[in-house]
Protein backbone atom coordinates (compact mmCIF):
# COMPACT_ATOMS: atom_id res chain seq x y z
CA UNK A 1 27.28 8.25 29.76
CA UNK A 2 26.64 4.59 28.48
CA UNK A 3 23.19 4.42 27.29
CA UNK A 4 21.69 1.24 25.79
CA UNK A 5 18.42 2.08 23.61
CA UNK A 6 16.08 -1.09 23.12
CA UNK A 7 13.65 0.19 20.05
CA UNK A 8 11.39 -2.36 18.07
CA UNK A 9 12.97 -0.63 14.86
CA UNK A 10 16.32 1.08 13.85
CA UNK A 11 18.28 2.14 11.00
CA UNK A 12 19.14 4.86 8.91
CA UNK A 13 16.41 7.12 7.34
CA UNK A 14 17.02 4.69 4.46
CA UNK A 15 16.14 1.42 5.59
CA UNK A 16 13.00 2.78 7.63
CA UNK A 17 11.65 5.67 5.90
CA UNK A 18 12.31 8.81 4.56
CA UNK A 19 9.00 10.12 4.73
CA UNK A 20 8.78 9.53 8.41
CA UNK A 21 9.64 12.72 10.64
CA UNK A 22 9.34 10.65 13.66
CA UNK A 23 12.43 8.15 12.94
CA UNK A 24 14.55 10.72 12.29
CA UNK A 25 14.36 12.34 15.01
CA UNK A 26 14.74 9.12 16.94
CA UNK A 27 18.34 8.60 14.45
CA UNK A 28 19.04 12.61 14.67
CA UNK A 29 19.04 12.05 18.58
CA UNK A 30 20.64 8.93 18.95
CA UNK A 31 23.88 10.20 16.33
CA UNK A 32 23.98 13.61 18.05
CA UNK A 33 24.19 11.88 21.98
CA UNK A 34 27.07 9.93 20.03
CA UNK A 35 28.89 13.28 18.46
CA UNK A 36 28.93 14.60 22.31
CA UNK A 37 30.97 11.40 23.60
CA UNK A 38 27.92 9.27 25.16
CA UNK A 39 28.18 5.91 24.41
CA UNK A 40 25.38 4.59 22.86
CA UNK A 41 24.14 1.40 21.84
CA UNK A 42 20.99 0.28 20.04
CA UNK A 43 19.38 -3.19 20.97
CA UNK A 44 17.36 -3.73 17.51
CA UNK A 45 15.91 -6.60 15.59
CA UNK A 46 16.35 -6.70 11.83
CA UNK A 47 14.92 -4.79 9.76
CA UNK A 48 12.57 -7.32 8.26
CA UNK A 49 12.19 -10.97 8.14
CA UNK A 50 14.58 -10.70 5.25
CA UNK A 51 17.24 -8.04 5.55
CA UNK A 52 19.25 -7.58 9.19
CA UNK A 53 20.43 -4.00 8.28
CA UNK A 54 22.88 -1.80 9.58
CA UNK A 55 24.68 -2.55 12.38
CA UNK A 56 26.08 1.09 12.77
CA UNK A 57 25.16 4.35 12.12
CA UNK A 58 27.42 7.66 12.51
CA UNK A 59 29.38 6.69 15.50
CA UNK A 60 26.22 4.43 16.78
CA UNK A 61 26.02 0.41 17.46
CA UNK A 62 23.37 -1.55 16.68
CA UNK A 63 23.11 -4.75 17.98
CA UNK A 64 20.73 -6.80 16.04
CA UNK A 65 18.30 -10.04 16.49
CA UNK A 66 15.72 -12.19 14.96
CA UNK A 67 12.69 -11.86 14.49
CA UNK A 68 11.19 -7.86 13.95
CA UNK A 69 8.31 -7.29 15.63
CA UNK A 70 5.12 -8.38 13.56
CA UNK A 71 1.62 -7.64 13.81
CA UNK A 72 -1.13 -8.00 11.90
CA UNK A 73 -4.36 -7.40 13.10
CA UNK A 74 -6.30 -9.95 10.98
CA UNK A 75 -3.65 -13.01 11.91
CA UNK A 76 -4.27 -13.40 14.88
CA UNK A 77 -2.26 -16.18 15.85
CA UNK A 78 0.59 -15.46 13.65
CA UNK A 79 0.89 -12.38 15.95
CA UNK A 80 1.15 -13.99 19.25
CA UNK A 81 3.95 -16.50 18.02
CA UNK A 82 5.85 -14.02 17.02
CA UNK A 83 5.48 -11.68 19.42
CA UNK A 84 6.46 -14.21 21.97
CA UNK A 85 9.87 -14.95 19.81
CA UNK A 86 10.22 -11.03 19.62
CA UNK A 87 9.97 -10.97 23.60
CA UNK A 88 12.52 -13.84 24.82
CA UNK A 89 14.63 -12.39 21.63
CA UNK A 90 14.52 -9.21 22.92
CA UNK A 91 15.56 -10.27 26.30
CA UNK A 92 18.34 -12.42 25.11
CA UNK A 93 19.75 -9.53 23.44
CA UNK A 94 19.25 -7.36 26.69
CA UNK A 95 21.03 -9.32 28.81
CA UNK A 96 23.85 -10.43 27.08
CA UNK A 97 24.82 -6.60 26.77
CA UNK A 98 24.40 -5.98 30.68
CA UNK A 99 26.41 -8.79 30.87
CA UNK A 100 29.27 -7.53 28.81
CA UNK A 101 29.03 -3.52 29.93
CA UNK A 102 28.03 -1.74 32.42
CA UNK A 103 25.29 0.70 31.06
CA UNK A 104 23.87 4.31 33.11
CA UNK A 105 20.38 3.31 31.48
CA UNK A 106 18.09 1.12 29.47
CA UNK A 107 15.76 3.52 27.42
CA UNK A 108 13.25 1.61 25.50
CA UNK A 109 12.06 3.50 22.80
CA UNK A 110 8.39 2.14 22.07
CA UNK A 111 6.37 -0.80 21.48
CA UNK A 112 4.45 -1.94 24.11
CA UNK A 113 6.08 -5.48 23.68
CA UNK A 114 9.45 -4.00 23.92
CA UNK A 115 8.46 -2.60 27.35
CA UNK A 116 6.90 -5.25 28.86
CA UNK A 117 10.04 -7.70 27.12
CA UNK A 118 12.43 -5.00 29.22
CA UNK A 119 10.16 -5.30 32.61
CA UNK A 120 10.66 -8.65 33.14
CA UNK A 121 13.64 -8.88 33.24
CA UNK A 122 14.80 -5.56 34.89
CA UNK A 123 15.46 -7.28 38.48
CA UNK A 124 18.55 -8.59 35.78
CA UNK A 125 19.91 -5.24 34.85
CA UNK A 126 22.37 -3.27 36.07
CA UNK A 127 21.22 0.00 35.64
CA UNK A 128 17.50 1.67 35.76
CA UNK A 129 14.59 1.10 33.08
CA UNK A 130 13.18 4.05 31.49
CA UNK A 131 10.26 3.65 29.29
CA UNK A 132 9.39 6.30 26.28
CA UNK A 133 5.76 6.13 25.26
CA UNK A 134 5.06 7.77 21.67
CA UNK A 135 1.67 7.60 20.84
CA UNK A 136 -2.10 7.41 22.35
CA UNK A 137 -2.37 3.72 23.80
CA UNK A 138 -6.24 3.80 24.49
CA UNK A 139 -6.94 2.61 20.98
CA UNK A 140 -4.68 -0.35 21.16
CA UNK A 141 -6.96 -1.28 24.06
CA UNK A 142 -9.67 -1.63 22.11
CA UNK A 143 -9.09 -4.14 19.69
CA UNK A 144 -10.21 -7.79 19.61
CA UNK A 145 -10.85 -8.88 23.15
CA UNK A 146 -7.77 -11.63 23.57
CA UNK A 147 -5.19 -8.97 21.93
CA UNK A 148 -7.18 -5.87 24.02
CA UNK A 149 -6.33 -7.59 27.27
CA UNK A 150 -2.95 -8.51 26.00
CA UNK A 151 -2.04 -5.05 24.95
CA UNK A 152 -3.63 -3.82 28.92
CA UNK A 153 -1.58 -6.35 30.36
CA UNK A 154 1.44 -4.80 28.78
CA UNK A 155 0.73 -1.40 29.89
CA UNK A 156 0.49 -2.57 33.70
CA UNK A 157 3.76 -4.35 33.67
CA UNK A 158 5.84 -1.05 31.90
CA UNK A 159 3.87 0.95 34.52
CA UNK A 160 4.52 -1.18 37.29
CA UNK A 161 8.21 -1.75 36.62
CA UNK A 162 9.60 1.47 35.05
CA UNK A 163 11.45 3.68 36.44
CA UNK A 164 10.02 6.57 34.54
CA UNK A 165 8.13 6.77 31.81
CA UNK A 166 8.95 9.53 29.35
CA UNK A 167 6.22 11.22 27.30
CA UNK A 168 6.02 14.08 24.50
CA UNK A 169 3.26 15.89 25.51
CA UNK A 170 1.63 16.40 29.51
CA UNK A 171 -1.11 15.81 27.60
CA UNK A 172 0.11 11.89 26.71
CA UNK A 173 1.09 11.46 30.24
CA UNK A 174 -2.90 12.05 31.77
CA UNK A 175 -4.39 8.79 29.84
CA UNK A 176 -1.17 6.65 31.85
CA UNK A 177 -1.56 8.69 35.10
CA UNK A 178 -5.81 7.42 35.02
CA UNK A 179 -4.01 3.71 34.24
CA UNK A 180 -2.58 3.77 37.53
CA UNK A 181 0.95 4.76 36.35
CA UNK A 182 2.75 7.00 39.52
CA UNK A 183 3.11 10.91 39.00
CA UNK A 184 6.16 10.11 40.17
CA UNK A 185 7.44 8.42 37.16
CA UNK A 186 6.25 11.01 35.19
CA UNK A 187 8.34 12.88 33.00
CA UNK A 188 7.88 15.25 29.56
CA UNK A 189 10.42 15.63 26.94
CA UNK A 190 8.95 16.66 23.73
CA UNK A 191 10.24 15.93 19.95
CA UNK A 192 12.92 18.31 18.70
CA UNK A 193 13.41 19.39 14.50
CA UNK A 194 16.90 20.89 13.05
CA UNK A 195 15.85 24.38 12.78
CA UNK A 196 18.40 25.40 10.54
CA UNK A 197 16.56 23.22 7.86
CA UNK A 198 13.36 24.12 9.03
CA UNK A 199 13.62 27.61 8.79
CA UNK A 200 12.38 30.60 6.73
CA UNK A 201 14.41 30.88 3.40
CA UNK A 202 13.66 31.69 0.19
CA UNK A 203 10.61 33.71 -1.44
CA UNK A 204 7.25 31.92 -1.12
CA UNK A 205 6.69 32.65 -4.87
CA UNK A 206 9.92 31.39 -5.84
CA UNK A 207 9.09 27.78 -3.74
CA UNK A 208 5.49 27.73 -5.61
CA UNK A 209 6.97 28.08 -9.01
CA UNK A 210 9.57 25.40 -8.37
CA UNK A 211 7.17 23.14 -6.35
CA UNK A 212 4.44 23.32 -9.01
CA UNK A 213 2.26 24.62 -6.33
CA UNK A 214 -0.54 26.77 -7.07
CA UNK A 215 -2.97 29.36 -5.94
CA UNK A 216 -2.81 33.07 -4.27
CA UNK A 217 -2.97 31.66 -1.18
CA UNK A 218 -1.99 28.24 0.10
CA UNK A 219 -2.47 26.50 2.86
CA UNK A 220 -0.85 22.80 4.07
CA UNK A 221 -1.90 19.36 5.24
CA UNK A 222 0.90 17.29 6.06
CA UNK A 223 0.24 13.77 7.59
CA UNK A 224 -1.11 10.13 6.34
CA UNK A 225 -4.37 10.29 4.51
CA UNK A 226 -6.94 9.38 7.61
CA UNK A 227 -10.20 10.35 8.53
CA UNK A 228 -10.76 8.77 11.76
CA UNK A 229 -7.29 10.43 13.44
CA UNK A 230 -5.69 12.65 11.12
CA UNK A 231 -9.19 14.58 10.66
CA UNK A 232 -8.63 15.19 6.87
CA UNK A 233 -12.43 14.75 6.17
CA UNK A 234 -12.98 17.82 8.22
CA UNK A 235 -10.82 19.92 6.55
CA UNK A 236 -12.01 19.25 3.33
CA UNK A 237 -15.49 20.44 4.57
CA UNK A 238 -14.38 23.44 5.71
CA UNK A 239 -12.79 24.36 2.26
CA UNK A 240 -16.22 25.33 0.31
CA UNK A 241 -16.19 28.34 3.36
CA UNK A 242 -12.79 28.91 2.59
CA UNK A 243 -13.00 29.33 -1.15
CA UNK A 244 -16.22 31.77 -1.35
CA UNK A 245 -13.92 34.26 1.72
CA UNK A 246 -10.77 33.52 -0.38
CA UNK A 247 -11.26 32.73 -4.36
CA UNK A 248 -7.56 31.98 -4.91
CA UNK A 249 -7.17 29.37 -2.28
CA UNK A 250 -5.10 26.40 -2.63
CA UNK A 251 -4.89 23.21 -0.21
CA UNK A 252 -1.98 21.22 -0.63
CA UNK A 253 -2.10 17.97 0.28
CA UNK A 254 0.69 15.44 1.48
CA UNK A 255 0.92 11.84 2.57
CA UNK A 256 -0.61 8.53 1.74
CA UNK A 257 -2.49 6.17 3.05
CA UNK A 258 -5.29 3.38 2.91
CA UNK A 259 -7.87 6.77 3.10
CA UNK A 260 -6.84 8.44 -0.50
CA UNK A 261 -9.67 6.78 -2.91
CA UNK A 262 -12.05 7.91 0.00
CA UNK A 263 -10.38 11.55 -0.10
CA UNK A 264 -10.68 11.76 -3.42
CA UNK A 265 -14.38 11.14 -3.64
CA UNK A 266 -15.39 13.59 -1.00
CA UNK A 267 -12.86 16.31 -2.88
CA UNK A 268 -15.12 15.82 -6.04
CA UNK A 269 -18.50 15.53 -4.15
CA UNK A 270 -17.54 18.92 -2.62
CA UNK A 271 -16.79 20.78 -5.92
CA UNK A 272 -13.35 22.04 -4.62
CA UNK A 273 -10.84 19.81 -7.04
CA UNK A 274 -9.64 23.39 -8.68
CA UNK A 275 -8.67 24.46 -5.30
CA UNK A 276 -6.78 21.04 -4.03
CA UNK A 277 -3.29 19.59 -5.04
CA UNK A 278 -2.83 16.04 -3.70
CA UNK A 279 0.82 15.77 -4.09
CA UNK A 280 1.23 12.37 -2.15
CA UNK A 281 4.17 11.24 -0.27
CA UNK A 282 6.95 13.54 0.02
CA UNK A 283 10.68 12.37 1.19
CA UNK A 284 10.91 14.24 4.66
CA UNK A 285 14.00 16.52 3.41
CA UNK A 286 11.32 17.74 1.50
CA UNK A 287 9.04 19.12 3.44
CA UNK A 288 10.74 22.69 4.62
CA UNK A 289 10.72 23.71 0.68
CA UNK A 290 6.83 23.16 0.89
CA UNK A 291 6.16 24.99 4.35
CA UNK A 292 8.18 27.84 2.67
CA UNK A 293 5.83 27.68 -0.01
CA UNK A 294 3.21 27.81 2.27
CA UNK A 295 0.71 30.73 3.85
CA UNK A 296 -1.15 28.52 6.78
CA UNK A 297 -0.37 24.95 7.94
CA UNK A 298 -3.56 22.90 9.19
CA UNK A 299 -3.73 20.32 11.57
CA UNK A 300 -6.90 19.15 12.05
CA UNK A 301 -6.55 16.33 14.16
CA UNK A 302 -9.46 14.61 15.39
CA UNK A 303 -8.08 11.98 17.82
CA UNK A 304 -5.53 12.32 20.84
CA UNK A 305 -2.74 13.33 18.61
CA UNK A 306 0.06 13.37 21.60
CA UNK A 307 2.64 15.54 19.96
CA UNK A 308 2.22 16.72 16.21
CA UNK A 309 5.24 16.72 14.81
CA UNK A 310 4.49 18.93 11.76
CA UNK A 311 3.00 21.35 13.64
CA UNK A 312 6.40 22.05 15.22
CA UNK A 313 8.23 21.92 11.61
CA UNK A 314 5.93 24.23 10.62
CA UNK A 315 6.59 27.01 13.64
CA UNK A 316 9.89 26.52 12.70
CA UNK A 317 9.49 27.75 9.27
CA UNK A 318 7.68 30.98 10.59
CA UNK A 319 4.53 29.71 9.26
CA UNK A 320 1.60 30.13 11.47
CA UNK A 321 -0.74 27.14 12.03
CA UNK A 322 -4.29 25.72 12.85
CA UNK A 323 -3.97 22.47 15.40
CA UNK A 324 -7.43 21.63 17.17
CA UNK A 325 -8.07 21.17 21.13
CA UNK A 326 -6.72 17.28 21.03
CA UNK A 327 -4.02 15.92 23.08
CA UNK A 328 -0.93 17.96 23.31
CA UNK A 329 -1.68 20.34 20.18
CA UNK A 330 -2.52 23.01 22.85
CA UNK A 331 1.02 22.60 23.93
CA UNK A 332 2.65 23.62 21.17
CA UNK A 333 0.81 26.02 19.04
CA UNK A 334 -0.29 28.80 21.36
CA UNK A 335 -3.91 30.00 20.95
CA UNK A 336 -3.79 33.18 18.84
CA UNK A 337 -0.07 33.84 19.72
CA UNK A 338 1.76 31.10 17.07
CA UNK A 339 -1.91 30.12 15.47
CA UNK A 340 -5.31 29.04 16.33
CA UNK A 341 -6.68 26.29 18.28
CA UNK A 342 -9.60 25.32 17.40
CA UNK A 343 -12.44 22.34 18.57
CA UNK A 344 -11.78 18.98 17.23
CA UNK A 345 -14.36 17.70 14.69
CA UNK A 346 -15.54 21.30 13.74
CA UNK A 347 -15.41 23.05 9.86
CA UNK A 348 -16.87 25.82 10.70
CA UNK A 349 -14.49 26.78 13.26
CA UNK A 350 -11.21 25.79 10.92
CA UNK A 351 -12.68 27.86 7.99
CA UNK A 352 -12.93 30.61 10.46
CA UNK A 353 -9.58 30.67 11.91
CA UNK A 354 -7.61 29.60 8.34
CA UNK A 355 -9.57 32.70 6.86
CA UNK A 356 -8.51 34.93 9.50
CA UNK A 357 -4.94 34.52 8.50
CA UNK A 358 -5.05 34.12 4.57
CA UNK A 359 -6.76 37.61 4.91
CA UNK A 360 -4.45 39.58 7.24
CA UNK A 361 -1.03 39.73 6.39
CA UNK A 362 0.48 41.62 9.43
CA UNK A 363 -1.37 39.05 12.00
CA UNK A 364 -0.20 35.76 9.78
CA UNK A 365 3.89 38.07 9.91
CA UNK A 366 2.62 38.03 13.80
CA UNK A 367 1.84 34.65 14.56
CA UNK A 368 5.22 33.18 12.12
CA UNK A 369 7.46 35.03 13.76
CA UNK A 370 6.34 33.94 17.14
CA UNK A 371 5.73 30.75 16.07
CA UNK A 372 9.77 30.48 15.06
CA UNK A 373 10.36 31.72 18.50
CA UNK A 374 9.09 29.45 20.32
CA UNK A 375 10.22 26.29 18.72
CA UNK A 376 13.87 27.80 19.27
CA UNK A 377 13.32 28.17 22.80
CA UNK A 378 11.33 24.73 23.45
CA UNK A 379 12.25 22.61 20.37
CA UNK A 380 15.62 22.25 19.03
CA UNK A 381 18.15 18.81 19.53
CA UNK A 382 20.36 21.03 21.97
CA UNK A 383 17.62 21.86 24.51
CA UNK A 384 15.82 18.37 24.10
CA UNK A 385 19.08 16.52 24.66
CA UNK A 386 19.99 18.58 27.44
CA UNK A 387 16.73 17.69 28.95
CA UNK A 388 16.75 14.16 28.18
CA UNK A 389 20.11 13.69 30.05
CA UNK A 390 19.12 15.82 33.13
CA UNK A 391 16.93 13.33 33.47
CA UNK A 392 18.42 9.90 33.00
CA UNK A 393 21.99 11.23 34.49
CA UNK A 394 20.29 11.13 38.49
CA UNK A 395 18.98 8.07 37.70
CA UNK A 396 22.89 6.68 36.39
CA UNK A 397 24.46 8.09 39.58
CA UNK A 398 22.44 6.36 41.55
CA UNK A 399 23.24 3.62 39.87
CA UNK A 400 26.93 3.83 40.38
């Protein structure tokens, strides 16, 4: 198939991040569609103001413009100029490549303003409009008024004009489905991991003494250092229950963000720095070698977190985990079958279900193995893929 991908940022791992699971996938996808013949093209603007980037990578075009998307939420009208040059750029770029091929599809991968660039012009383009939607939008809606009704304005017009919208979680689909998007343009494809390098390997001992990691026992926090979303206030709080049921606990913490000096205070207000490694940032190659290392993963999420990447990484490693009742957590890690699920917002309850497996080894042996089981039946490239072009492959015959 010809498939043209419009994304509001592309490159190698490199160029956009190591450290971020969520672009790789996005490259992992796009180079393996290439290794199995498709044609694929990515519609991208440069990197940054500065640098234009690559303009291929393994087997797949990019096709690059000026300017990358910017927003800041305190420059208000710097944002709107540039958005608008990001739109017409965008389009420009669009249509000069339905001029020049004839693609199957138009995927746009993310923002908002890529969407709502695509739907205007899609009357233009030779093939359907398919829409991807990563992340909880409801938030965005709330900013300043002007930008809140811009960003709701947005929404109606990918809505209105997609052909489907494609979501990671049935959760993420239900907020778009009350904003007056079809059913009918519903569809679910989650986010796949390579689970030959997420996988169990080594001795957990053997990853602790290389890692520097310490403690009998360790449980995991992977994710950026928020208390709002990412729910790592909660988790500290529920670590003073932990210690006194476990002595030789250890949390290890990775990620960064604007949240750490915050982190750190509570940490120390708590009395639990001997039983907390903050390790910070971690290149995402990294991270099997610490899930390996690890006894529990926790992800206490306390906002509409639509997928949870980690928390698949971590199944994969046969490593059982605690998600909360938020967005499409329930999804993935099965309720006392892979993990626990527990209520959002609620120490007690994470205490009690990250003691339960520190202290049994044959239920955390359980819940790992069946954990790596279910990723390889729901979450690997190959049955992702397959998914992804059952659906867009109706939608390119009808267009022929």
């Amino acid at each position: 198939m010809k498939i043209c991908v419009i994304a509001y940022k592309f490159g190698t791992e490199k160029e956009i991040g190591e450290h971020l699971g969520t672009y790789h996938y996005f490259i992992e996808k796009m180079r393996r569609l290439a290794r199995q013949g498709h044609e694929v093209l990515v519609v991208a603007p440069w990197i940054s103001f500065w640098r234009k980037g690559s303009e291929e990578v393994d087997g797949v075009k990019i096709a690059r413009y000026w300017p990358p998307l910017f927003n800041h939420p305190k420059l208000l009208f710097l944002n709107s100029f540039f958005r608008y040059l990001y739109i017409r750029a965008t389009q420009r770029k669009v249509l000069q490549a339905n001029e020049r091929k004839k693609f199957d599809i138009y995927y746009v991968w993310q923002a908002r303003e890529t969407g709502f660039a695509i739907s205007q012009i899609k009357d233009k383009l030779k093939a359907p409009f398919f829409f991807r939607q990563i992340t909880a939008w409801e938030w965005h809606f709330e900013r300043g008024i002007l930008d809140g009704k811009k960003q709701q304005f947005f929404a109606r017009q990918i809505y209105e004009k997609a052909d489907k919208v494609v979501f990671v979680s049935k959760a993420a689909s239900r907020e778009a489905l009350d904003a007056g998007l079809q059913a009918s343009k519903v569809e679910v494809i989650g986010v796949g991991i390579e689970t030959d390098i997420f996988a169990p390997q080594g001795r957990q001992e053997d990853w602790r003494q290389a890692l520097g990691i310490s403690g009998g026992k360790v449980m995991l926090f992977i994710g950026r250092i928020n208390f709002a979303e990412k729910g790592i206030g909660f988790l500290l709080e529920a670590m003073p229950e932990i210690i006194t049921a476990v002595p030789g606990v250890n949390l290890a913490i990775i990620g960064g963000g604007g949240e750490s000096e915050r982190m750190n205070r509570l940490i120390d207000k708590l009395g639990i720095r001997e039983h907390v490694q903050v390790l910070g940032k971690k290149p995402f190659s990294d991270l099997p070698k610490y899930l390996n290392a690890s006894d529990v993963m926790v992800v206490p999420s306390s906002w509409i977190e639509h997928f949870g990447q980690v928390t698949v990484e971590a199944m994969s490693c046969g490593v059982p985990v605690v998600t909360t009742d938020t967005g499409g957590s329930p999804e993935i890690n099965i309720d006392r079958q892979t993990g626990f699920v527990v209520p959002a917002k609620d120490s007690p309850s994470l205490a009690t279900a990250a003691v339960k497996i520190l202290t049994d080894s044959v239920l955390r042996d359980r819940l790992g193995k069946a954990a790596r089981v279910r990723v390889e039946e729901n979450f690997t490239y190959e049955v992702l893929i397959n998914k992804f072009l059952q659906i867009i492959k109706p939608a390119g015959d009808n267009n022929g």
